[in-house]
Protein backbone atom coordinates (compact mmCIF):
# COMPACT_ATOMS: atom_id res chain seq x y z
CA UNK A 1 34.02 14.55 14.58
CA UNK A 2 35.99 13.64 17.79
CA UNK A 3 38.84 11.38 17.18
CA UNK A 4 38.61 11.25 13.54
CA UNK A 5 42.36 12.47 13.22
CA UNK A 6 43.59 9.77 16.07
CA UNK A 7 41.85 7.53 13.02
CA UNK A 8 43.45 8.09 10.08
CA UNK A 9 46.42 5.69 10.05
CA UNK A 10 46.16 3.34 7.19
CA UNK A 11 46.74 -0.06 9.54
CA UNK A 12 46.02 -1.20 12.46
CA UNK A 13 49.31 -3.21 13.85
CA UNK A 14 47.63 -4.42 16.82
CA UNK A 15 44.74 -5.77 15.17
CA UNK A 16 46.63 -7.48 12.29
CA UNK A 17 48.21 -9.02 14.77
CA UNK A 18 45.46 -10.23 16.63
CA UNK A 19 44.15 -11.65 13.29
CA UNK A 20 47.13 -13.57 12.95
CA UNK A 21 47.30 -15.01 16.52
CA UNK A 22 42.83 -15.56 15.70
CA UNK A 23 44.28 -18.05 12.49
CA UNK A 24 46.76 -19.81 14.53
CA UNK A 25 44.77 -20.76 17.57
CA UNK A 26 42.09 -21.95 14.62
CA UNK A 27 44.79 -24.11 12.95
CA UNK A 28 46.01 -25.60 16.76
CA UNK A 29 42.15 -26.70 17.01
CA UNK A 30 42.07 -28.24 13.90
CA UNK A 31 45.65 -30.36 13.94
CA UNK A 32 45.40 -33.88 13.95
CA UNK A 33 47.25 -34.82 16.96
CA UNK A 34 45.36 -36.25 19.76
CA UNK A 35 46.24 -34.14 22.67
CA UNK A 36 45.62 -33.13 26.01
CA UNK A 37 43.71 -30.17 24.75
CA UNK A 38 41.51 -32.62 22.90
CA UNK A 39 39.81 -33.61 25.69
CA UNK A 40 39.43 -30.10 27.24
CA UNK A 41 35.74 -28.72 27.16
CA UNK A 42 37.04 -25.32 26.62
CA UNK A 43 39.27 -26.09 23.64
CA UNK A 44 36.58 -26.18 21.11
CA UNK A 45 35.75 -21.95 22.23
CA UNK A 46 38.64 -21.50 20.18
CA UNK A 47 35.79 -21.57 17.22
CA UNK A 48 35.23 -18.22 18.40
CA UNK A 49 38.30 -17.22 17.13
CA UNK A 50 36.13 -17.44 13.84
CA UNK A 51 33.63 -14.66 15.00
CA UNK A 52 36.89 -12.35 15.54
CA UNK A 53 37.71 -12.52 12.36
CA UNK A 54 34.33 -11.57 10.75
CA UNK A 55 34.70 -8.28 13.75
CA UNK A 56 38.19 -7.48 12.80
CA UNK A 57 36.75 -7.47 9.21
CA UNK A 58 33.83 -5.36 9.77
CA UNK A 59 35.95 -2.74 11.48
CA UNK A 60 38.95 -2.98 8.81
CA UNK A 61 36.62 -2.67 5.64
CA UNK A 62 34.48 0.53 7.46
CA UNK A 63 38.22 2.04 7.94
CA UNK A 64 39.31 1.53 4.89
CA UNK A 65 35.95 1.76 2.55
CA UNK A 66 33.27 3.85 4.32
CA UNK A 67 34.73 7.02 2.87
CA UNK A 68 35.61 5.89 -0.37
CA UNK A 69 32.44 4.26 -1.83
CA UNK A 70 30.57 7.49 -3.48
CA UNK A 71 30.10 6.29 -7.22
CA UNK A 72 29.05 2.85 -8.52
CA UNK A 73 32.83 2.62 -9.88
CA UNK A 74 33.85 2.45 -6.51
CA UNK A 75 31.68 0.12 -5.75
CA UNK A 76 33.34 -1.88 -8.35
CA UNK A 77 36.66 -1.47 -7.89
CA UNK A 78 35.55 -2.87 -3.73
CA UNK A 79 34.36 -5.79 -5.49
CA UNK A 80 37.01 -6.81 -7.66
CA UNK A 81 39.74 -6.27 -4.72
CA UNK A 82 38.05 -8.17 -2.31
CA UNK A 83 37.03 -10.95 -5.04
CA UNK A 84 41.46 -10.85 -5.37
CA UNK A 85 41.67 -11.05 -1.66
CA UNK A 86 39.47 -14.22 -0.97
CA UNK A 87 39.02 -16.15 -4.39
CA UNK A 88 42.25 -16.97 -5.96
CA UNK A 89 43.66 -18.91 -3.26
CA UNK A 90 40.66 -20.13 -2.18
CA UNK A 91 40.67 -21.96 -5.92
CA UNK A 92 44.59 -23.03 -5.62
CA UNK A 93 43.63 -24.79 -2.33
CA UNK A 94 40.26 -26.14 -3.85
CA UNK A 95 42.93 -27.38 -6.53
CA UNK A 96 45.29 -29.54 -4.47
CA UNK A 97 42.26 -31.02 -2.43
CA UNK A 98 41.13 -32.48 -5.84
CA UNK A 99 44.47 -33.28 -6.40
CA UNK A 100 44.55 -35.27 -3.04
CA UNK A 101 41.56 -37.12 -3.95
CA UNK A 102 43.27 -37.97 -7.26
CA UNK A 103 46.43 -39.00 -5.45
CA UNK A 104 43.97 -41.37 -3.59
CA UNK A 105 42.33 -43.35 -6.79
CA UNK A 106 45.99 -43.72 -7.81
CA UNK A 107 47.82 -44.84 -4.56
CA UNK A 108 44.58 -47.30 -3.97
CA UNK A 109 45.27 -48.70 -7.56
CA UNK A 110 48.92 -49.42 -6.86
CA UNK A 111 48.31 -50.62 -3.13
CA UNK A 112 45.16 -52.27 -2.81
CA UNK A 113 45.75 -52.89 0.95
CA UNK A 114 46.17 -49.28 2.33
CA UNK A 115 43.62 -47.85 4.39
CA UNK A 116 42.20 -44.38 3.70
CA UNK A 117 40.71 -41.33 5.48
CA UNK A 118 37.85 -41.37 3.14
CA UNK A 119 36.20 -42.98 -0.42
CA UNK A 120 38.03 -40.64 -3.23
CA UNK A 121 35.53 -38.16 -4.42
CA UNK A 122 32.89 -39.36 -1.58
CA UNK A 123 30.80 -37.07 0.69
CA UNK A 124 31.95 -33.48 1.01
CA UNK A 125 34.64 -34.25 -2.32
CA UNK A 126 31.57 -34.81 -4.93
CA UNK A 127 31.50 -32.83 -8.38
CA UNK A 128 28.50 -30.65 -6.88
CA UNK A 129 30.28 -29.57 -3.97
CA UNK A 130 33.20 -28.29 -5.88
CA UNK A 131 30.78 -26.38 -7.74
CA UNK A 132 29.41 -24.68 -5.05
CA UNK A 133 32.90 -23.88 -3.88
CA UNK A 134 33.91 -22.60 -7.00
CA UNK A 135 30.73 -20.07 -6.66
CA UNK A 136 31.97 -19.29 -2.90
CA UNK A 137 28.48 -20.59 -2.30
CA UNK A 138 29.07 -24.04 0.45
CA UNK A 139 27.65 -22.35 3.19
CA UNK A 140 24.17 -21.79 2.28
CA UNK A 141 22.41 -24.64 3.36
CA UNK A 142 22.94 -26.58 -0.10
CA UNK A 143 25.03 -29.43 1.49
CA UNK A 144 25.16 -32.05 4.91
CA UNK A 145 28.37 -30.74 6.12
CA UNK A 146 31.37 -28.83 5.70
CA UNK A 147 32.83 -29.76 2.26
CA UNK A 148 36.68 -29.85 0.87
CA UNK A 149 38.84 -26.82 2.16
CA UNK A 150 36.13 -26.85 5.40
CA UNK A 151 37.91 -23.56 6.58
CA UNK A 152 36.71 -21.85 3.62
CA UNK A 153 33.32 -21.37 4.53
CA UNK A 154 33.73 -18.55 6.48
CA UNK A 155 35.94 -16.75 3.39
CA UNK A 156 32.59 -17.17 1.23
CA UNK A 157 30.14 -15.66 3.33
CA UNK A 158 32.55 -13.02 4.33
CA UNK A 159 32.84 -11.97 0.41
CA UNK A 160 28.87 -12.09 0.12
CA UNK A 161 28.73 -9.93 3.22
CA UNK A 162 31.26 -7.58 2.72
CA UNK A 163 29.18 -6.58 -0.94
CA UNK A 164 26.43 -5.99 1.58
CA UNK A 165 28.50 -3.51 3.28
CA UNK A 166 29.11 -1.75 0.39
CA UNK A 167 25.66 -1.70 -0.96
CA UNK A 168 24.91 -0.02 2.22
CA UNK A 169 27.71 2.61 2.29
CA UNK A 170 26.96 3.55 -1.49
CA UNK A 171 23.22 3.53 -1.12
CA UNK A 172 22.47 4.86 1.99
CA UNK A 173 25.73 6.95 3.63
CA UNK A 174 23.78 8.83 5.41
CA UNK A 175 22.07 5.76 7.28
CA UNK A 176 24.75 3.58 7.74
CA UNK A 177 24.81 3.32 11.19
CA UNK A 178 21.31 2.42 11.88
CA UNK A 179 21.42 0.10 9.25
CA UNK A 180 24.49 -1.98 9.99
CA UNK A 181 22.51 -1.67 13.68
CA UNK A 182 19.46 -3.35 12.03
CA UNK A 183 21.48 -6.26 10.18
CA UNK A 184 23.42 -6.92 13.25
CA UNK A 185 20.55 -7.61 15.69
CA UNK A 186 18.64 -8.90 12.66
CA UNK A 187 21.57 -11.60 12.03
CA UNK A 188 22.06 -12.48 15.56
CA UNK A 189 18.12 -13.03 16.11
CA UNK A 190 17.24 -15.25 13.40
CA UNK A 191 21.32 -17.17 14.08
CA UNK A 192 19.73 -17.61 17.58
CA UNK A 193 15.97 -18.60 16.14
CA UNK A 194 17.64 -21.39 13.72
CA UNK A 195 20.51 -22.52 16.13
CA UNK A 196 19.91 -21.47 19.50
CA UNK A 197 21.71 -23.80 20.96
CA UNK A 198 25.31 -22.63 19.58
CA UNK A 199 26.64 -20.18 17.64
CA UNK A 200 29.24 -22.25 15.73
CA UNK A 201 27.35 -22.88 13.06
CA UNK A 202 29.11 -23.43 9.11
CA UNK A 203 27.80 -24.53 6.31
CA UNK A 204 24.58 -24.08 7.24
CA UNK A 205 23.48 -21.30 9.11
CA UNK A 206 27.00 -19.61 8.19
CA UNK A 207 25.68 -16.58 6.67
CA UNK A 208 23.58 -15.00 9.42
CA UNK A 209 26.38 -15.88 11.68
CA UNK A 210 29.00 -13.48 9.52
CA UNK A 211 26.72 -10.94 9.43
CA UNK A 212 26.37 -10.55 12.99
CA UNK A 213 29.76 -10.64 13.79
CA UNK A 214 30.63 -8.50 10.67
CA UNK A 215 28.20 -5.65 11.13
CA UNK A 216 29.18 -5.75 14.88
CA UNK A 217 32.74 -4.78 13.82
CA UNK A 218 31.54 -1.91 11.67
CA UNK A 219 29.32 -0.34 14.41
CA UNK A 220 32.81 -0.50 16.52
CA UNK A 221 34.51 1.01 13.99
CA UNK A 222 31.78 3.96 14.26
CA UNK A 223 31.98 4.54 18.04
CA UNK A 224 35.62 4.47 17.30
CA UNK A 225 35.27 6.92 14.84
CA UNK A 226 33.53 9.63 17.58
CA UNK A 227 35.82 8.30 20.61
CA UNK A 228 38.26 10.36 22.30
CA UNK A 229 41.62 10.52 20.47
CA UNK A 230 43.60 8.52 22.79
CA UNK A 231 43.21 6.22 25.96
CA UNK A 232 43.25 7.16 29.56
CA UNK A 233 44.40 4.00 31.32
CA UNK A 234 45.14 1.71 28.20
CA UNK A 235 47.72 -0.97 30.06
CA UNK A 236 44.58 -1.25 32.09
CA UNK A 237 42.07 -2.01 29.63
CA UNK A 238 44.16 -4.11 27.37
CA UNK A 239 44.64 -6.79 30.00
CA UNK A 240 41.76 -6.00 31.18
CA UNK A 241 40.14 -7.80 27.23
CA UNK A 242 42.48 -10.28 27.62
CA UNK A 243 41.36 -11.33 31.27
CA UNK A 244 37.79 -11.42 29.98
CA UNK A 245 38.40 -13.33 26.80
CA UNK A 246 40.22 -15.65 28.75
CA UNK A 247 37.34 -16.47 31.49
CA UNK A 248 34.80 -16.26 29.07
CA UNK A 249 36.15 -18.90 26.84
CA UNK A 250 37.08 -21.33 30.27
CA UNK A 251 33.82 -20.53 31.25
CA UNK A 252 32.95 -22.95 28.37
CA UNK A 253 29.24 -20.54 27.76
CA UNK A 254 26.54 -22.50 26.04
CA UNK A 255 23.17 -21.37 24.57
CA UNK A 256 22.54 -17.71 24.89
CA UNK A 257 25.80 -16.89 26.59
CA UNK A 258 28.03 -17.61 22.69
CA UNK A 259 25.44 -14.82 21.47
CA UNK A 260 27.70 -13.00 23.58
CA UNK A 261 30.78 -12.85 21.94
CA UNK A 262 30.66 -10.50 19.22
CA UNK A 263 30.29 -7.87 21.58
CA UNK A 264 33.30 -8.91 23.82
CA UNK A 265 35.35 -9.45 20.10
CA UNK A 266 33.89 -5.38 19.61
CA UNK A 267 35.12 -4.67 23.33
CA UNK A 268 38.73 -5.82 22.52
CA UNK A 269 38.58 -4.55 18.94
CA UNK A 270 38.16 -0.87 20.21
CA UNK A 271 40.48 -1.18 22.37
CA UNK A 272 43.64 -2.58 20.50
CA UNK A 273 42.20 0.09 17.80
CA UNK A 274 44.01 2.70 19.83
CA UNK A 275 47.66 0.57 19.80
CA UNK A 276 48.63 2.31 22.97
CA UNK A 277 49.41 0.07 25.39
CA UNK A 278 52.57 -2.60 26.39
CA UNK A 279 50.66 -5.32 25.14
CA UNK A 280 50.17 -3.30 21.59
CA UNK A 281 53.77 -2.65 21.30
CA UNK A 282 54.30 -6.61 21.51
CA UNK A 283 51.89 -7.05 18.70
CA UNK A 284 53.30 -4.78 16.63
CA UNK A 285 56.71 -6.24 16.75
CA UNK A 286 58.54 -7.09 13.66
CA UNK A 287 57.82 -11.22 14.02
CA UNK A 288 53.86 -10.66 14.89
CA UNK A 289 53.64 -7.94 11.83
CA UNK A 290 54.91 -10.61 9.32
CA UNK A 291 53.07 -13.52 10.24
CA UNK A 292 50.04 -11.12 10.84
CA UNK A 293 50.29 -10.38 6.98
CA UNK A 294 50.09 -14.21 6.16
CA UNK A 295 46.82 -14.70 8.67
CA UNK A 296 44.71 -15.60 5.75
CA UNK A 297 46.71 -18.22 3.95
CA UNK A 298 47.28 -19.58 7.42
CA UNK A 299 43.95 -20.06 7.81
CA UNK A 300 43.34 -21.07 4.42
CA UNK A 301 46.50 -23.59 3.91
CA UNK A 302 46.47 -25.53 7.34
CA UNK A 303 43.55 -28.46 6.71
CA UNK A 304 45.55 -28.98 3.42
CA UNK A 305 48.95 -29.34 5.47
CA UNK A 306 47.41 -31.62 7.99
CA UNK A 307 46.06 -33.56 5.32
CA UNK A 308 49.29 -34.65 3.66
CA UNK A 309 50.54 -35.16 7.34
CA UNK A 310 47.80 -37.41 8.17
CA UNK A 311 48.16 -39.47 4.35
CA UNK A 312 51.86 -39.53 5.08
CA UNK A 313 52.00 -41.04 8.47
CA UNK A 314 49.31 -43.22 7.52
CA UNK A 315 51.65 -44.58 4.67
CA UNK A 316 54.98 -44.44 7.33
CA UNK A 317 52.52 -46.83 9.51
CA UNK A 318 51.41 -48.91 7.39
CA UNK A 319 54.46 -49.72 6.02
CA UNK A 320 55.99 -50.33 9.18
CA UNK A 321 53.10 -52.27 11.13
CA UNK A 322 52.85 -49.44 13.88
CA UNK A 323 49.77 -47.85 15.13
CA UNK A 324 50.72 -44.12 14.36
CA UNK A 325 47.20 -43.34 13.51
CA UNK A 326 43.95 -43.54 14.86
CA UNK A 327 39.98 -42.41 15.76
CA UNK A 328 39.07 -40.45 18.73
CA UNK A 329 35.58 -38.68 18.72
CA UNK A 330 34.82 -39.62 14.96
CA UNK A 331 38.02 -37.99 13.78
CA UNK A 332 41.48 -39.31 12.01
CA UNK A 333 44.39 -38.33 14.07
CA UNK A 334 48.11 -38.76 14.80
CA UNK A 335 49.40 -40.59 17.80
CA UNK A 336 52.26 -39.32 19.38
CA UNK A 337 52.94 -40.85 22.82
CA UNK A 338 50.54 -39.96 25.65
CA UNK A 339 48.17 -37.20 24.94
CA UNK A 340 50.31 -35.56 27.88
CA UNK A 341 53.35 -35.74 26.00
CA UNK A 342 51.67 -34.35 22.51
CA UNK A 343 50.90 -31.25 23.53
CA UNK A 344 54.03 -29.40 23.34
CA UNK A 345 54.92 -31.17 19.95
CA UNK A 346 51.12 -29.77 18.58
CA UNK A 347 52.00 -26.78 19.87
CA UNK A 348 55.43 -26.36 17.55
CA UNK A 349 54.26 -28.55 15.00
CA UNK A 350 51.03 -26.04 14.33
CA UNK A 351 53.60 -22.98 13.30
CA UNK A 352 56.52 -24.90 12.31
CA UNK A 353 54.37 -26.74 9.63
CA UNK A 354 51.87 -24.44 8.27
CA UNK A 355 53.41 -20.80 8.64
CA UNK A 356 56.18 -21.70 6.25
CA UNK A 357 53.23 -22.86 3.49
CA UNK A 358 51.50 -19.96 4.30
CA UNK A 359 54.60 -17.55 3.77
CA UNK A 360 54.63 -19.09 0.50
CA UNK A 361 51.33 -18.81 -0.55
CA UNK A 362 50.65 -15.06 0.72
CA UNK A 363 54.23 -14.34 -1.59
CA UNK A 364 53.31 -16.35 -5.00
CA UNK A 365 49.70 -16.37 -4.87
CA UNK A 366 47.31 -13.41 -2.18
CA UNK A 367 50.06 -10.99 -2.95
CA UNK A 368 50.13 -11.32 -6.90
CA UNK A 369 46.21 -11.36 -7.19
CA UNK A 370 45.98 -8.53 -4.86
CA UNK A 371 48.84 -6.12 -6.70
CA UNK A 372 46.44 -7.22 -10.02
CA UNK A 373 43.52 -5.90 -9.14
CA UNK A 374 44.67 -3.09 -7.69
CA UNK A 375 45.90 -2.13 -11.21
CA UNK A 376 44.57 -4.19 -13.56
CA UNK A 377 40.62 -2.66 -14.38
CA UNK A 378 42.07 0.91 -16.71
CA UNK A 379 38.81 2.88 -15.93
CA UNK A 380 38.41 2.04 -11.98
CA UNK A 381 41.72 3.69 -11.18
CA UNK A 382 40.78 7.14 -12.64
CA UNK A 383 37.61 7.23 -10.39
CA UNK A 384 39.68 6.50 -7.53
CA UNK A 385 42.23 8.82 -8.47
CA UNK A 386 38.82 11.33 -8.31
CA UNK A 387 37.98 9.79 -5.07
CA UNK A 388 41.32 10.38 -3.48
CA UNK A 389 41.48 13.77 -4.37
CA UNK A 390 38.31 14.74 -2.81
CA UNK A 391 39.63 13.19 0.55
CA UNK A 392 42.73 15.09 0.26
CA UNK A 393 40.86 18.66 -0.55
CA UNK A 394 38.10 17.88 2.29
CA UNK A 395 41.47 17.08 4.58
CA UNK A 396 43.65 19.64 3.71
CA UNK A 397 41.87 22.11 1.85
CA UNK A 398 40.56 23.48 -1.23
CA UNK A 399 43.99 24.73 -1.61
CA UNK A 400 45.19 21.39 -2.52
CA UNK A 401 46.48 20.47 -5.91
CA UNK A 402 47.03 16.79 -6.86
CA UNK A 403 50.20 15.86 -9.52
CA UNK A 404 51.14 12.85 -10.64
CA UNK A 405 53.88 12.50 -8.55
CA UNK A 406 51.70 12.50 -5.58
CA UNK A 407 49.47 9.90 -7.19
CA UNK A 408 52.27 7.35 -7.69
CA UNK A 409 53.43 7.64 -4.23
CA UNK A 410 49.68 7.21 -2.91
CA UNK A 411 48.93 4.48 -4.68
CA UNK A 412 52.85 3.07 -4.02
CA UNK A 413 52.40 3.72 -0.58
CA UNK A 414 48.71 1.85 -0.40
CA UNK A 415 46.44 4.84 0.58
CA UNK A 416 44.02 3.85 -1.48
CA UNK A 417 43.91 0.35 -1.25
CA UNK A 418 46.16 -1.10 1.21
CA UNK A 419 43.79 -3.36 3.40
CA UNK A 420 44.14 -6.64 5.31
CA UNK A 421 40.32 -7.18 5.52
């Protein structure tokens, strides 16, 4: 098939990349700082940033899985790495937002007189809603609203979605495409018959949402797959997706026009696929690699961070009579100065105080779980150690004869698992 070597790299710089620069935008619209962006129409189009991330996904997992699902203990050893990817610190983070609202019953105890964000254990921090995080299962209608870690919707329906995916590839290989056709214009028709007014829709309507985003990523991946092994005018067509991301999210689109975006996200997707151009090699510098690898505890760590920011300078102000805190449109946030003179300060403030936490978190806790699974079920292993072999024959011949040696270093090396989905 045409461009199927051009393919075969086991990671995408460019697009990890763009995942991580996807998790920090999402953390700069969610800081607690009233700034000038605040008040800027356009600013809250950074939710699309979301829909990215289900694309990037969809392409990522169809890279790295659509060849390698064939027997049902595949298909198990899928599920148990991407349950290692998404769940464990999903729980850790579910763990310190119960610990906050513990923190609260005690602080209230000892100082009657300090104001809080919100009752301890009230709406969206009840016993039922933990629950249904617990089950990766907030985002199917069962509550009002987003509920503790709010991020973590999106990580839930991207689990139940990506088991979709590989129903699909084990089930029906030979129908893949015109399947993951059908549930993409099946999810974006009944997103846009339940919300068709916006596409940024959660806990609710979250599910239909990921799948149209995610299966629109996968049918990149397959026109990717049969595309000509490298670029003709690449510097062209990579600012070219950045020009059009750009006006399209000033162009503040409502209604039908956000139904939109998942094939712009599919547009720049296939193109940074290639990681030819000048704007490639700058996302695949050493800096952008590293934090790219820590996109998902960035995006998973940062409403806890603000949290303990906004608690803290809540505490700092009420202990010394100054207004550091306040409401503007129905949310808590941080005063600093003129919304003018807080933008540059939100700016740093979103890396400086969450990409260190994240670091952290994608070393002690994604990285740990991850490396587990990847080991830790005895009879999944030997089936991929099957699998791989086949590719390796069907790539370089019959002639081919696997040895231990070789398996280490594969496995070492991530070929058979190595996946930032």
């Amino acid at each position: 098939m045409p461009g199927k070597a051009a393919i075969g790299a086991n990671r995408f710089e460019a697009l990890d990349a763009l995942r991580e620069i996807c998790a920090l935008l999402v953390a700069l619209f969610h800081i607690p700082i009233y700034h000038a962006l605040k008040d800027f129409g356009a600013f809250a189009n950074l939710q699309f940033c979301v829909d990215m991330f289900f694309a990037l996904s969809g392409f990522v997992l169809c890279h790295a899985y659509g060849s390698r699902l064939n027997h049902k203990a595949d298909g198990l050893r899928f599920v148990v790495t991407r349950f290692a990817r998404l769940w464990p610190l999903h729980m850790v983070m579910l763990a310190l937002f119960v610990a906050i609202e513990i923190s609260k019953i005690v602080f209230t105890r000892a100082d009657g007189s300090m104001s809080l964000d919100s009752t301890p254990f009230g709406q969206g921090h009840s016993a039922f809603e933990a629950i249904t995080n617990i089950l990766f299962l907030q985002s199917f209608h069962l509550h009002s609203g987003l509920s503790w870690n709010g991020p973590a919707w999106s990580a839930a329906v991207e689990f139940y979605v990506s088991l979709l995916f590989a129903g699909v590839i084990l089930l029906f290989p030979r129908r893949r495409r015109e399947i993951f056709l059908a549930l993409c214009l099946a999810g974006g028709m009944l997103l846009h018959k339940v919300s068709a007014t916006t596409i940024f829709v959660s806990y609710d309507w979250g599910m239909l949402r990921a799948i149209f985003a995610f299966f629109a990523g996968c049918l990149v991946y397959e026109l990717r797959l049969a595309s000509k092994p490298r670029l003709e005018i690449p510097n062209v067509l990579e600012a070219f997706c950045v020009v059009l991301v750009i006006m399209f999210v000033l162009s503040k689109p409502v209604g039908d026009l956000q139904f939109v975006f998942p094939l712009l996200a599919g547009i720049v997707i296939y193109t940074f696929s290639f990681d030819q151009g000048l704007l490639s090699q700058v996302l695949r510098s050493r800096p952008l690699q590293r934090i790219g690898l820590w996109s998902y505890s960035i995006y998973m760590v940062h409403t806890f961070v603000y949290q303990v920011l906004k608690m803290g300078v809540s505490f700092i102000g009420h202990k010394t009579h100054l207004e550091l805190v306040g409401w503007h449109n129905e949310e808590k946030m941080v005063f600093l100065g003129t919304p003018d003179q807080a933008l540059l300060p939100a700016l740093i403030l979103t890396v400086v105080l969450v990409v260190p936490v994240a670091a952290l978190t994608y070393r002690w806790i994604e990285k740990p779980a991850m490396d587990f699974a990847r080991g830790g079920l005895p009879a999944v292993p030997h089936m991929s150690w099957l699998t791989w072999t086949a590719l390796q024959r069907r790539r370089l011949g019959r002639s081919f004869k696997p040895t231990a040696q070789s398996a280490r270093k594969a496995a070492s090396s991530g070929n058979w698992d190595r996946v930032q989905g």
